[in-house]
C-alpha atoms as a PDB file:
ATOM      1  CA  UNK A   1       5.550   3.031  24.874  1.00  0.00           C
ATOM      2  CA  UNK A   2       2.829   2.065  23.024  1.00  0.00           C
ATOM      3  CA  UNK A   3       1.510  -0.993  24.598  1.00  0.00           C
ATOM      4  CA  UNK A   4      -1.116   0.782  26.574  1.00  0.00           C
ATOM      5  CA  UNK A   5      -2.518   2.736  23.364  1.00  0.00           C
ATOM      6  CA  UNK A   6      -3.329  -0.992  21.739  1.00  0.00           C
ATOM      7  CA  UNK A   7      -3.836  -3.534  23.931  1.00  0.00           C
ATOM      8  CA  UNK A   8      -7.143  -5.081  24.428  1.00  0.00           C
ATOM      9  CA  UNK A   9      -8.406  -2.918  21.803  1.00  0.00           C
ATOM     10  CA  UNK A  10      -8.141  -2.557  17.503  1.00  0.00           C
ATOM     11  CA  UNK A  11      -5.350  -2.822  15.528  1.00  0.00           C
ATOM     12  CA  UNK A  12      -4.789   0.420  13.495  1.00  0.00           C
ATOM     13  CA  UNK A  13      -2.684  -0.447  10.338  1.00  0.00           C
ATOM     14  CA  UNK A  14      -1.081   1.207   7.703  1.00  0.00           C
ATOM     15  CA  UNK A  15       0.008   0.421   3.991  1.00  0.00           C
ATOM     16  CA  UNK A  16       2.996   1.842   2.212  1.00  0.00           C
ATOM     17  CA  UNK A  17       2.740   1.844  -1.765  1.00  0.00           C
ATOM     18  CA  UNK A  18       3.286   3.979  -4.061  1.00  0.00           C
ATOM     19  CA  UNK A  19       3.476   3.624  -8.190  1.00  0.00           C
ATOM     20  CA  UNK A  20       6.971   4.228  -8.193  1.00  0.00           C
ATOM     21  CA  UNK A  21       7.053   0.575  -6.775  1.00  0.00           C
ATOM     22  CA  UNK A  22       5.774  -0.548 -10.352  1.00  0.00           C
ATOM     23  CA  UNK A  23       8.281   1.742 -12.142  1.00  0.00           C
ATOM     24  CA  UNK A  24      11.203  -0.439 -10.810  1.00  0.00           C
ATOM     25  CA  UNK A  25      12.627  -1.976 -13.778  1.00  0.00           C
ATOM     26  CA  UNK A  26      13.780  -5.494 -14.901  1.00  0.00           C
ATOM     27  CA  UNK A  27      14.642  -7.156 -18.046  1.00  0.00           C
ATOM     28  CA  UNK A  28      11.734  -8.694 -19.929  1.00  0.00           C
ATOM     29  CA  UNK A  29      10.918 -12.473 -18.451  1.00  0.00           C
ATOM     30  CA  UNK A  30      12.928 -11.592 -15.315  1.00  0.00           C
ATOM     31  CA  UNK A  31      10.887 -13.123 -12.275  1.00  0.00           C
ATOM     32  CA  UNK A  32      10.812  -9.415 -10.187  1.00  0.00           C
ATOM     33  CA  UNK A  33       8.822  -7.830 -12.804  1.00  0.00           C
ATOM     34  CA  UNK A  34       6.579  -5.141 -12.304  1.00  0.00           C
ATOM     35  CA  UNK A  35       3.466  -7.067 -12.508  1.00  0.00           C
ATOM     36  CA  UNK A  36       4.137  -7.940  -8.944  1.00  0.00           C
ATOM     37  CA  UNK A  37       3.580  -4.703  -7.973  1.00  0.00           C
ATOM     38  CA  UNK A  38      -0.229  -4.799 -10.008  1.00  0.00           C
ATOM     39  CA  UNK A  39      -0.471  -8.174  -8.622  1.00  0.00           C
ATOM     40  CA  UNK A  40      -0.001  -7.195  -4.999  1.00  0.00           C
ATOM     41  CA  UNK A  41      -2.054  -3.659  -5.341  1.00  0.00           C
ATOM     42  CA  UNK A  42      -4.680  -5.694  -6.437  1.00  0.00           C
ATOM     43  CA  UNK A  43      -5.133  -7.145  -3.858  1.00  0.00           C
ATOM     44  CA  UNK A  44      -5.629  -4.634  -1.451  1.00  0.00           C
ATOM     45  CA  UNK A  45      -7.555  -2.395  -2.917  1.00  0.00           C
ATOM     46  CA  UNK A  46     -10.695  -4.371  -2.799  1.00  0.00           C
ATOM     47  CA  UNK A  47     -13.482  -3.459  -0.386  1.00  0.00           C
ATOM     48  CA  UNK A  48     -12.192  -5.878   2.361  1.00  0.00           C
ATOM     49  CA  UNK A  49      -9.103  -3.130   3.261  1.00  0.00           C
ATOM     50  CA  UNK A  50     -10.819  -0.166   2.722  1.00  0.00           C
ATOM     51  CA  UNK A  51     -10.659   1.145   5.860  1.00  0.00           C
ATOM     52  CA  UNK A  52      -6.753   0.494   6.093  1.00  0.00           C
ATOM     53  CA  UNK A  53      -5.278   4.140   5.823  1.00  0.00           C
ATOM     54  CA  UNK A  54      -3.086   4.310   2.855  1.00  0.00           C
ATOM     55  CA  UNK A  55       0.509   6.494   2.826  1.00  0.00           C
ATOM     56  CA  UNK A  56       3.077   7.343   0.547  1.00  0.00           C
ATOM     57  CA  UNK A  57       6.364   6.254   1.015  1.00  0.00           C
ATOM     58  CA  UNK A  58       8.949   9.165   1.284  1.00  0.00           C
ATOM     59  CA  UNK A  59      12.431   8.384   0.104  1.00  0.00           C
ATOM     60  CA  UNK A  60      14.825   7.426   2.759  1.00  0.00           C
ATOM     61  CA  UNK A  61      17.614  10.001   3.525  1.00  0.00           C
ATOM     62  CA  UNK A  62      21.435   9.337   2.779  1.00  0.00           C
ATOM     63  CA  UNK A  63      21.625   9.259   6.732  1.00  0.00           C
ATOM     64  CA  UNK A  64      19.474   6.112   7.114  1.00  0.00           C
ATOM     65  CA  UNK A  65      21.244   4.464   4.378  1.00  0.00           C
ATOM     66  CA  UNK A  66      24.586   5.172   5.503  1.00  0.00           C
ATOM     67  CA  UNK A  67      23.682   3.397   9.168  1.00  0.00           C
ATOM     68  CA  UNK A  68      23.364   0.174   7.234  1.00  0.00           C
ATOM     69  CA  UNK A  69      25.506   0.498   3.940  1.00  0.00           C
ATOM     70  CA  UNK A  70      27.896   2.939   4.297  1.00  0.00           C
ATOM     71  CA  UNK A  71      28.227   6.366   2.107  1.00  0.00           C
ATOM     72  CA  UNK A  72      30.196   4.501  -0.565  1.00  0.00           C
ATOM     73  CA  UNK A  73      28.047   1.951  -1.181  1.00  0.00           C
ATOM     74  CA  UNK A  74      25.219   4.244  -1.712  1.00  0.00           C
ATOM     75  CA  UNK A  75      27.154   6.804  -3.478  1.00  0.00           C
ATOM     76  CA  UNK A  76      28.000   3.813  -5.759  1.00  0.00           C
ATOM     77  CA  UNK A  77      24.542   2.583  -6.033  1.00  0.00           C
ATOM     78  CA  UNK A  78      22.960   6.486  -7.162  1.00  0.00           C
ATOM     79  CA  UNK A  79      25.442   6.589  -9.668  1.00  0.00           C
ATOM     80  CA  UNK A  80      25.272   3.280 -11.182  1.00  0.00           C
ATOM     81  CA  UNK A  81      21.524   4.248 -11.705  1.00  0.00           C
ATOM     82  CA  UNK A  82      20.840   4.529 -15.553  1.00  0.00           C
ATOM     83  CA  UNK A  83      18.975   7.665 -17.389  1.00  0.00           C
ATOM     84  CA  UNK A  84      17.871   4.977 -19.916  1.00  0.00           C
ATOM     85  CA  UNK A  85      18.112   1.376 -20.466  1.00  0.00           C
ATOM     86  CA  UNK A  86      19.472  -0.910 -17.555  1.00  0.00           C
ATOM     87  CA  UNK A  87      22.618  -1.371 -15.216  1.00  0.00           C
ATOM     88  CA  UNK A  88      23.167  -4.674 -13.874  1.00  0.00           C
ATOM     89  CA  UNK A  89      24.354  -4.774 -10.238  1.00  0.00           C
ATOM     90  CA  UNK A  90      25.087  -8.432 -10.305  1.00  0.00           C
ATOM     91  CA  UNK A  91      24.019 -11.634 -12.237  1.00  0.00           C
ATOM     92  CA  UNK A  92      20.242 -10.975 -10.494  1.00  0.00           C
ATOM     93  CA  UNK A  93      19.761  -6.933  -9.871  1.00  0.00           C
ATOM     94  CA  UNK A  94      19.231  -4.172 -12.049  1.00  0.00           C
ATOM     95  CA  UNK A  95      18.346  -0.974 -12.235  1.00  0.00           C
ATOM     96  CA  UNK A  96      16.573   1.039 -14.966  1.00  0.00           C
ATOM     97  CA  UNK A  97      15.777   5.163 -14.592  1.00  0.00           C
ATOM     98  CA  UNK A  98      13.029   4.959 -12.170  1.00  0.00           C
ATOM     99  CA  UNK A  99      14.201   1.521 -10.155  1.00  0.00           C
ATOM    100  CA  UNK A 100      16.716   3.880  -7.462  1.00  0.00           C
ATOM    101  CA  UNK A 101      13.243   6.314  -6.495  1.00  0.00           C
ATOM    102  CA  UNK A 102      11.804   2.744  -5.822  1.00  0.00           C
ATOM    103  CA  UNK A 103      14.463   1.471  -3.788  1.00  0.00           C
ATOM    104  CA  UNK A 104      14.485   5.179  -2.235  1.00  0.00           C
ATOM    105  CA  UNK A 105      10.878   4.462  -1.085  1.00  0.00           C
ATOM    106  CA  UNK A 106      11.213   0.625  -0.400  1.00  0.00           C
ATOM    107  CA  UNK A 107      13.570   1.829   2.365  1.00  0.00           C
ATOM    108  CA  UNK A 108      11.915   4.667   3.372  1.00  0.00           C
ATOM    109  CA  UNK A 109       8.733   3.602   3.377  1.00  0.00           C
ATOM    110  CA  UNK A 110      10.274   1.148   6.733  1.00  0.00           C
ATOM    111  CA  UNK A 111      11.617   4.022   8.171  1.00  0.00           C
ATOM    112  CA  UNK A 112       8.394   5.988   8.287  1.00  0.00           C
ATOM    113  CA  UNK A 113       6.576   3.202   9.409  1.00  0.00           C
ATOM    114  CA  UNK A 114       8.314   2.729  12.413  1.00  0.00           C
ATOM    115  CA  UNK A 115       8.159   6.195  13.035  1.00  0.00           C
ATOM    116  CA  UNK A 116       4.228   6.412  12.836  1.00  0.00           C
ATOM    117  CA  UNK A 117       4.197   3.366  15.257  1.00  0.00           C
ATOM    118  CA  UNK A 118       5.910   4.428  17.755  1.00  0.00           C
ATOM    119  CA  UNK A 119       4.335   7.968  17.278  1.00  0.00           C
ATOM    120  CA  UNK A 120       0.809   6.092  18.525  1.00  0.00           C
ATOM    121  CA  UNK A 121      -0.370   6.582  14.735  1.00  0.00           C
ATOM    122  CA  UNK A 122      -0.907   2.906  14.518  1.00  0.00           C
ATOM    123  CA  UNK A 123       0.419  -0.631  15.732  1.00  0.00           C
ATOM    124  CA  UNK A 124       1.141  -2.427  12.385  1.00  0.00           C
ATOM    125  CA  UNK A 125       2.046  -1.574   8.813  1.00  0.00           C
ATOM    126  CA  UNK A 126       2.811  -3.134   5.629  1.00  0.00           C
ATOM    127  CA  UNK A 127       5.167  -1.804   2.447  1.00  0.00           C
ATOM    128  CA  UNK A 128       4.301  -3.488  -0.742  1.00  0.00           C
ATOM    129  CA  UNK A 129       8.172  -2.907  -1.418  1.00  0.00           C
ATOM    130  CA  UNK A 130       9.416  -2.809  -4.550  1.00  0.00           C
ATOM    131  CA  UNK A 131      12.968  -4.069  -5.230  1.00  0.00           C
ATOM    132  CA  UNK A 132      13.091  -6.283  -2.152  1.00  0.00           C
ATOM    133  CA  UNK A 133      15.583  -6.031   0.362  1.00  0.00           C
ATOM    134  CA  UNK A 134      16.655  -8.904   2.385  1.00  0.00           C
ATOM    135  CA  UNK A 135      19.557 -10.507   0.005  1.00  0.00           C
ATOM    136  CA  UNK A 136      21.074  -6.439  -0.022  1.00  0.00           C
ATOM    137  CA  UNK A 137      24.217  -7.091   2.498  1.00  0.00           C
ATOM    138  CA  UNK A 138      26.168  -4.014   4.101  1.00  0.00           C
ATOM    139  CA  UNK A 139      28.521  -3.460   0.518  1.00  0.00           C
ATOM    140  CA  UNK A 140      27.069  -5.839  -1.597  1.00  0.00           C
ATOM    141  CA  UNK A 141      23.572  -5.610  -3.732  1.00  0.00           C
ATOM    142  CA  UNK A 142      22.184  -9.539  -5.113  1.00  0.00           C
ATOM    143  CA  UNK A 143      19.071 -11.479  -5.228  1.00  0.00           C
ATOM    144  CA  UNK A 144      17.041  -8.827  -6.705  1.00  0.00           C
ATOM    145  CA  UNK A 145      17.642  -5.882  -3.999  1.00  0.00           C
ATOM    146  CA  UNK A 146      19.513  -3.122  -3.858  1.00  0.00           C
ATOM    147  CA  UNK A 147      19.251  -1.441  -0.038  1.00  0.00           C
ATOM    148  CA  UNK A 148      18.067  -3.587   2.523  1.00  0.00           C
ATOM    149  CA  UNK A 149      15.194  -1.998   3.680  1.00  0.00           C
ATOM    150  CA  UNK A 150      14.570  -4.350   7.091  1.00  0.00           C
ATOM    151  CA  UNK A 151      18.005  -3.282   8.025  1.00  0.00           C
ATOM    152  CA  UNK A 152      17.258   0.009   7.691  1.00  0.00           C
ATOM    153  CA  UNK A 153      13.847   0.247   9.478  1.00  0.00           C
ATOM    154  CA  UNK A 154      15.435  -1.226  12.369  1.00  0.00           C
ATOM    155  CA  UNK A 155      18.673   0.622  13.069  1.00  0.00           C
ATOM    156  CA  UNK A 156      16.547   3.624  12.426  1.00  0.00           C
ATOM    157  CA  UNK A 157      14.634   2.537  15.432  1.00  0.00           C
ATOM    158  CA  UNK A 158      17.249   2.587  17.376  1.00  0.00           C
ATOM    159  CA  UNK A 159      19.397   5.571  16.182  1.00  0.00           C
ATOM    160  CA  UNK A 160      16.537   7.861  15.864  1.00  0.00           C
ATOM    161  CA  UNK A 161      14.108   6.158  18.839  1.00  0.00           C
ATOM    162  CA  UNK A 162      16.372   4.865  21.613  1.00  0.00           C
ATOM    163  CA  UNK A 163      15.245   1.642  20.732  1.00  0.00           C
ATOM    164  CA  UNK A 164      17.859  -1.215  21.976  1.00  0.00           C
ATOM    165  CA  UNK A 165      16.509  -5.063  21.354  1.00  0.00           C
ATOM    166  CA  UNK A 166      15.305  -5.209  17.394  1.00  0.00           C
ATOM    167  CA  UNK A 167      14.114  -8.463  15.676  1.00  0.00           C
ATOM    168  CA  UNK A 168      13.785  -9.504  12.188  1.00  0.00           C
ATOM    169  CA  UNK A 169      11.487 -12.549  11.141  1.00  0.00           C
ATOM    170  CA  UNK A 170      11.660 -13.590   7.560  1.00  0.00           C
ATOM    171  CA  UNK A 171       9.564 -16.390   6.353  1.00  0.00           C
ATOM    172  CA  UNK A 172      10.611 -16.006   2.393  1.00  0.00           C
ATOM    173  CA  UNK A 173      11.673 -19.630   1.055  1.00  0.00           C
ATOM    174  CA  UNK A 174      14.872 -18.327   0.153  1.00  0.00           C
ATOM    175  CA  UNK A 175      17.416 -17.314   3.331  1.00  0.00           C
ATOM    176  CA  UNK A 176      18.105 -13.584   4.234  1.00  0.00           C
ATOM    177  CA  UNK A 177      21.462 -13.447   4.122  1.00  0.00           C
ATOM    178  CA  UNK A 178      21.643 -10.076   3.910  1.00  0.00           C
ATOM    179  CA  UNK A 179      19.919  -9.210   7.297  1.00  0.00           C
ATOM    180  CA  UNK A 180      21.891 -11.775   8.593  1.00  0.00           C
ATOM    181  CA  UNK A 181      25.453 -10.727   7.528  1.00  0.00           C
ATOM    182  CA  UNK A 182      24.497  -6.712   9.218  1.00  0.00           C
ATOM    183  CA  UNK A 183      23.265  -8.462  12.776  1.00  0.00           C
ATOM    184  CA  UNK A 184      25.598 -10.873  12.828  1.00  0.00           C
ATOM    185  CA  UNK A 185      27.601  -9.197  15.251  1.00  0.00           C
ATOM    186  CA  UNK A 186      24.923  -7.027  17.335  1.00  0.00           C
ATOM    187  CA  UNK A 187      23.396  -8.406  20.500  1.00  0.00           C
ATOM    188  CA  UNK A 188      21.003  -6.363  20.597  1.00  0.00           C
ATOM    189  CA  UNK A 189      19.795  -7.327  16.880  1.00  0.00           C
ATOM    190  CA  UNK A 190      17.871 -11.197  16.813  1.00  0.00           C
ATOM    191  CA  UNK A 191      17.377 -12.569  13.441  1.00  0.00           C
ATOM    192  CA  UNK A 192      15.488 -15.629  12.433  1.00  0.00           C
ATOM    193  CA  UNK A 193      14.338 -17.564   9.110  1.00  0.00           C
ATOM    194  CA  UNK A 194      12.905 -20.443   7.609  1.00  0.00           C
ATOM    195  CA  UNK A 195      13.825 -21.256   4.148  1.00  0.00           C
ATOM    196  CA  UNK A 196      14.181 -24.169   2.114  1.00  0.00           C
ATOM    197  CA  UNK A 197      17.587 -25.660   1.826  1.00  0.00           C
ATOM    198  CA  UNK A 198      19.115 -26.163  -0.402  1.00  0.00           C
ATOM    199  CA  UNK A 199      18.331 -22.601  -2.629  1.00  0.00           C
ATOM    200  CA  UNK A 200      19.686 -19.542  -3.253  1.00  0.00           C
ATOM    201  CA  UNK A 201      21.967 -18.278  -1.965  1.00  0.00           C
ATOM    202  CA  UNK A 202      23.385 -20.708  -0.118  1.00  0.00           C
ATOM    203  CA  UNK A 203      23.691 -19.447   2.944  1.00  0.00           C
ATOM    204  CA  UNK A 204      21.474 -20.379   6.151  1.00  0.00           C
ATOM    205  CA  UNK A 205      22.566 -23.427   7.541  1.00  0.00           C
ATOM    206  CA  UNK A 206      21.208 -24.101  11.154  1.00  0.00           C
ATOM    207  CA  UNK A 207      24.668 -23.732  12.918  1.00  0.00           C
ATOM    208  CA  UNK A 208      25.127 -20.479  11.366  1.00  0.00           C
ATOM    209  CA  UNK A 209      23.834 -18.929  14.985  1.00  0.00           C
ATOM    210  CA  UNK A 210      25.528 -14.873  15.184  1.00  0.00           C
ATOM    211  CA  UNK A 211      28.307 -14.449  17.193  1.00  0.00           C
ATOM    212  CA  UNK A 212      26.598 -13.551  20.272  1.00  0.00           C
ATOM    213  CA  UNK A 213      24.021 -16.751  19.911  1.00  0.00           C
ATOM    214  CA  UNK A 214      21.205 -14.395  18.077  1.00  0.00           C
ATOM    215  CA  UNK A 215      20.873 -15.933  14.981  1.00  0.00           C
ATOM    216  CA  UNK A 216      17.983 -18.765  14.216  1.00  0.00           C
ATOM    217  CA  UNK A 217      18.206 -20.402  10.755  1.00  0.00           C
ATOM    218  CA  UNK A 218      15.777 -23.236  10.504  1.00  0.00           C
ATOM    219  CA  UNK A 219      16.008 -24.880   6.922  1.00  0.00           C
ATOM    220  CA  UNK A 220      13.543 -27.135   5.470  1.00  0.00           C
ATOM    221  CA  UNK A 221      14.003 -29.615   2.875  1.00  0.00           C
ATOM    222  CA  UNK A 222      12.472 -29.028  -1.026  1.00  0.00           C
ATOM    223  CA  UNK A 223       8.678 -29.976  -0.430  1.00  0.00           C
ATOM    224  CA  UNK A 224       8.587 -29.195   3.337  1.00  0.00           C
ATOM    225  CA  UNK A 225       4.848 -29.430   4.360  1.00  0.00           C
ATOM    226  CA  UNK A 226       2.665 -26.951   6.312  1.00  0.00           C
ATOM    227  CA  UNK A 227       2.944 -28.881   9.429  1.00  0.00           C
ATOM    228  CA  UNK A 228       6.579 -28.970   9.147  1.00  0.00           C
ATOM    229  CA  UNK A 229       7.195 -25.226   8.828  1.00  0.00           C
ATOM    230  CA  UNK A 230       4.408 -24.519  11.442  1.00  0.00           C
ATOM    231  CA  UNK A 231       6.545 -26.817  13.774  1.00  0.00           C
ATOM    232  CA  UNK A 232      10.166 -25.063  12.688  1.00  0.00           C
ATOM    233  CA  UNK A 233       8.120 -21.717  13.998  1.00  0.00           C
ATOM    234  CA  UNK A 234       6.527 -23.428  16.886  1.00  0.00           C
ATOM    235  CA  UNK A 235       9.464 -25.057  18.077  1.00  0.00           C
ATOM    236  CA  UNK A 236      12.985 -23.289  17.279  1.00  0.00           C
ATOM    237  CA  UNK A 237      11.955 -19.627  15.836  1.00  0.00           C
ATOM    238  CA  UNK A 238       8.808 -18.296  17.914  1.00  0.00           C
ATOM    239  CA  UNK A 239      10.005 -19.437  21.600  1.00  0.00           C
ATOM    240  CA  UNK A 240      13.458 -17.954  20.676  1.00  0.00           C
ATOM    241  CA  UNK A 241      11.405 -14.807  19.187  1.00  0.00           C
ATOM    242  CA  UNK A 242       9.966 -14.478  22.806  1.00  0.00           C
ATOM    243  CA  UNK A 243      12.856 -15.241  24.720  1.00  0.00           C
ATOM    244  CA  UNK A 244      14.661 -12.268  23.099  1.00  0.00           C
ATOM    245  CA  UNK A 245      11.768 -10.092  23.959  1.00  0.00           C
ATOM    246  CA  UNK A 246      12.017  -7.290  21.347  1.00  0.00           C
ATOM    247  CA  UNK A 247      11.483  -4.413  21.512  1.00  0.00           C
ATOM    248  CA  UNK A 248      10.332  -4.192  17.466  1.00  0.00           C
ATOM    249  CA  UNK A 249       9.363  -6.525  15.669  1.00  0.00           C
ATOM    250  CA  UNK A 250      10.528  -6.559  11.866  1.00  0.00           C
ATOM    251  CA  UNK A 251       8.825  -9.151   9.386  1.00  0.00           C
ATOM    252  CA  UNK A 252      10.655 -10.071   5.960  1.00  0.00           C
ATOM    253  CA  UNK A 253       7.509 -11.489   4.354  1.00  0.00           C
ATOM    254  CA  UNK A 254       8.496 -13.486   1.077  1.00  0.00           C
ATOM    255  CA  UNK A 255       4.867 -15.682  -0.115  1.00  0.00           C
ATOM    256  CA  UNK A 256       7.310 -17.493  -2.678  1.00  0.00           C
ATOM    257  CA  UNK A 257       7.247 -20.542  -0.010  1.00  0.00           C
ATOM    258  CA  UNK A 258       3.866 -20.858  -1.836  1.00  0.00           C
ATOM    259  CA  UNK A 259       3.087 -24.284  -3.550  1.00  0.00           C
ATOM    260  CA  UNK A 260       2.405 -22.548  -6.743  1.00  0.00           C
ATOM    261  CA  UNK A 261       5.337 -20.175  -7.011  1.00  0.00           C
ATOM    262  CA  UNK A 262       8.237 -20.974  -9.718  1.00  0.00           C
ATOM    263  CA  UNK A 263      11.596 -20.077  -7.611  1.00  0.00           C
ATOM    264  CA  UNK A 264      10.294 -21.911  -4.606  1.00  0.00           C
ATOM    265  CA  UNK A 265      10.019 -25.336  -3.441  1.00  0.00           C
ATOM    266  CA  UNK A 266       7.940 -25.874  -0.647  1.00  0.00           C
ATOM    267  CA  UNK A 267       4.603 -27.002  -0.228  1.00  0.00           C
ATOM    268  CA  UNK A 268       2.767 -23.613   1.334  1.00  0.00           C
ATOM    269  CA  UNK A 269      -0.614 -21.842   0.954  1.00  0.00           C
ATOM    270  CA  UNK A 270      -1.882 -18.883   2.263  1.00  0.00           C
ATOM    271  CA  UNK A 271      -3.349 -20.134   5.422  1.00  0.00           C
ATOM    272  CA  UNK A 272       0.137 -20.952   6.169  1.00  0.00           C
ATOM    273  CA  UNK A 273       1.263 -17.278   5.745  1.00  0.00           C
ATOM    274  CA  UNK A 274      -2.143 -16.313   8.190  1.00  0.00           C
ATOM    275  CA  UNK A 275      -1.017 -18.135  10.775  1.00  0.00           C
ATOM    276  CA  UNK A 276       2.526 -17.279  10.880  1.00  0.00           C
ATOM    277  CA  UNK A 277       1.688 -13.835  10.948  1.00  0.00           C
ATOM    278  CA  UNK A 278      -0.875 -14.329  13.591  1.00  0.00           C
ATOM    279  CA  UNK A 279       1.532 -16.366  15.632  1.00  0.00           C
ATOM    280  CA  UNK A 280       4.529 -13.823  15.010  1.00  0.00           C
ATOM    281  CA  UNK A 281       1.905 -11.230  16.355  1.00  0.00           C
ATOM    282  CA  UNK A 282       1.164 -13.099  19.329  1.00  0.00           C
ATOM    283  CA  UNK A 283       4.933 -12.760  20.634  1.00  0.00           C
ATOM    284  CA  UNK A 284       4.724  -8.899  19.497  1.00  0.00           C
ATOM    285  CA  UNK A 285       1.418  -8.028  21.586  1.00  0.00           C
ATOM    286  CA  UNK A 286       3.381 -10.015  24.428  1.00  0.00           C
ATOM    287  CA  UNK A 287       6.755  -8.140  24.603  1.00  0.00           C
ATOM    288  CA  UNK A 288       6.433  -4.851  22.475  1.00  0.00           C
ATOM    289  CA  UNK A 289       3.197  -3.548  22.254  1.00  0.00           C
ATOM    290  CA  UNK A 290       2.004  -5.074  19.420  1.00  0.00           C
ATOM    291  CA  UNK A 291       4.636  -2.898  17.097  1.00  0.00           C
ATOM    292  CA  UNK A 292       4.860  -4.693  13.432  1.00  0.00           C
ATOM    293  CA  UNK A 293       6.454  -3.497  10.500  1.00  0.00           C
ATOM    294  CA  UNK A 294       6.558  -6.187   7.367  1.00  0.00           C
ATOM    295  CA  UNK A 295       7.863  -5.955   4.006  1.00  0.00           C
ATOM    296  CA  UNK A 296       6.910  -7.178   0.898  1.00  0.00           C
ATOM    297  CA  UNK A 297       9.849  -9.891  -0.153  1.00  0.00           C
ATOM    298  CA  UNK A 298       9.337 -12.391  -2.662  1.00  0.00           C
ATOM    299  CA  UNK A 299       6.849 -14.185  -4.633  1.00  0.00           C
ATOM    300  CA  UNK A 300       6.835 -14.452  -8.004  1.00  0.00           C
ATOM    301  CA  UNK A 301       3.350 -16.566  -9.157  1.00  0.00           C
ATOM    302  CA  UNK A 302       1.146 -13.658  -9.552  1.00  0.00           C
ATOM    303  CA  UNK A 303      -2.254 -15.475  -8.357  1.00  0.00           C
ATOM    304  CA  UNK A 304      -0.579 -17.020  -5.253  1.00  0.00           C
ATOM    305  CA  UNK A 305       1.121 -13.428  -4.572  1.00  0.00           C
ATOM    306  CA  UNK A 306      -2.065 -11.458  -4.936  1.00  0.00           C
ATOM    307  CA  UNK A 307      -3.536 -13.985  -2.110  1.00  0.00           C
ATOM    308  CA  UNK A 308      -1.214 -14.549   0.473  1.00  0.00           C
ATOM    309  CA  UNK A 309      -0.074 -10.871   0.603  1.00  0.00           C
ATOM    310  CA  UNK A 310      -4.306 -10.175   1.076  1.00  0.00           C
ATOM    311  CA  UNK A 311      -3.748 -12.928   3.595  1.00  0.00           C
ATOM    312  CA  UNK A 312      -0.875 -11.794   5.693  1.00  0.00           C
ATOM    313  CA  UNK A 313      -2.080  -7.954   5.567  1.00  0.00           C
ATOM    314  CA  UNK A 314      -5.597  -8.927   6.901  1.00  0.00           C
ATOM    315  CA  UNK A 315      -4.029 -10.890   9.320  1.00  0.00           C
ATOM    316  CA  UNK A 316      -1.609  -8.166  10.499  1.00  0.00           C
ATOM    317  CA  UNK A 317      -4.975  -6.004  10.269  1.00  0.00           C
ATOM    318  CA  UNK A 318      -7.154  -7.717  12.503  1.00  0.00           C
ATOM    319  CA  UNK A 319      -5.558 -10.226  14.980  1.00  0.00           C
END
């Protein structure tokens, strides 16, 4: 639909954020703290994305939630949220008062996106999500998120949009094993990931490939180099990425693959996260129009956040 709008000319992008991101609360010296959310605002709002329109996030209806999780799960999840103090979903994830408006708005924020893409409103966004989302599996919150907003972006697309083929891309050094465990079974969902292996959670293991063939793991050993990740893209994830020829493309964008960052182990820099995203846009302008959604993920050094999220959004902003 929307390939004729864009191609051959600008990108027109959008941000998602909103303060209720930084609201989301965590225990003191807990690594998804809400210094991220400085961190990564921070970084946009200098001169260089100025011209990026800006949107608030709306919160996600029960409806879109239910498509993914299920009415009891997010029953479960609004009343486990706390009027004061914190609730601990599991060893990782908690809640405090204003953390389920957050997660509200880290979903939503996906869903409107897509809509104001396919509207013509724009090619490309970016939320600057706060909890993350892809650890969140269909029943189960862990790894720091609560609803998993990817998920949700992209069955919106195709319950609300008549959208059939949707992919998710997630380059976070840890393994989205909640994206994986909701398309495992859909053909018409493709989900791919690099991620350091051995790590949390312990899931991704290359012959872990969906039962209809549409899964891609590609794990890389503690201290992977750029050229080795570049080649698991260029080799395994990309060519597959094209081959499925989406019709959305969905990016889980976790920048704790970063040298610097403390829960990661790979050897990463922002360039690194620039070209991914320019090469994950290549395949997009190629089958779908162009049509990009990515969400914030991990990354947990502050400096190295604040950089390769500046990196990836100008990227999505002007390839």
């Amino acid at each position: 639909m929307a390939a004729h709008i864009f191609a051959g000319g600008p990108r027109l992008m959008l941000i998602y954020s909103t303060p209720s991101f930084g609201l989301h609360e965590t225990p003191r010296g807990h690594a998804e703290r809400p210094d991220r959310y400085r961190a990564v605002e921070r970084s946009l709002k200098t001169p260089a994305f100025d011209h990026i329109e800006r949107r608030d996030p709306p919160r996600a209806t029960s409806e879109a939630i239910d498509r993914v999780h299920g009415s009891a799960y997010r029953e479960m999840i609004e009343a486990a949220a706390p009027d004061a103090g914190l609730t601990q979903l599991d060893p990782d994830t908690f809640m405090g008062p204003a953390s389920l408006d957050a997660a509200l708005r880290a979903a939503g924020g996906g869903v409107a996106a897509v809509d104001a893409i396919i509207a013509g409103e724009a090619t490309a966004a970016f939320i600057a999500a706060r909890p993350p989302g892809h650890h969140a599996e269909p029943e189960r919150a862990m790894g720091f998120c609560v609803f998993n907003n990817a998920v949700i972006a992209a069955r919106h697309a195709q319950a609300d949009h008549g959208l059939e083929k949707i992919a998710v891309v997630d380059f976070d050094v840890h393994h989205g094993n909640g994206t994986e465990a909701a398309f495992w079974s859909d053909e018409k969902a493709f989900f791919a990931s690099s991620h350091e292996w051995p790590q949390y959670p312990g899931t991704g293991k290359s012959d872990d490939q969906g039962a209809h063939n549409n899964i891609y793991n590609v794990p890389l050993a503690h201290g992977a180099s750029s050229l080795t990740f570049r080649r698991a893209w260029g080799d395994v994830i990309l060519p597959a990425l094209q081959a499925f020829c989406p019709e959305f493309i969905i990016i889980s964008a976790g920048f704790d693959a970063h040298r610097a960052d403390p829960l990661g182990g790979l050897d990463l820099d922002e360039d690194d996260f620039t070209w991914v995203t320019h090469a994950i846009l290549e395949v997009a302008t190629a089958t779908c129009g162009g049509r990009v959604v990515s969400f914030l993920e991990g990354g947990y050094d502050l400096d190295a956040l604040a950089a390769s999220t500046a990196s990836h959004v100008r990227a999505l902003d002007d390839a």
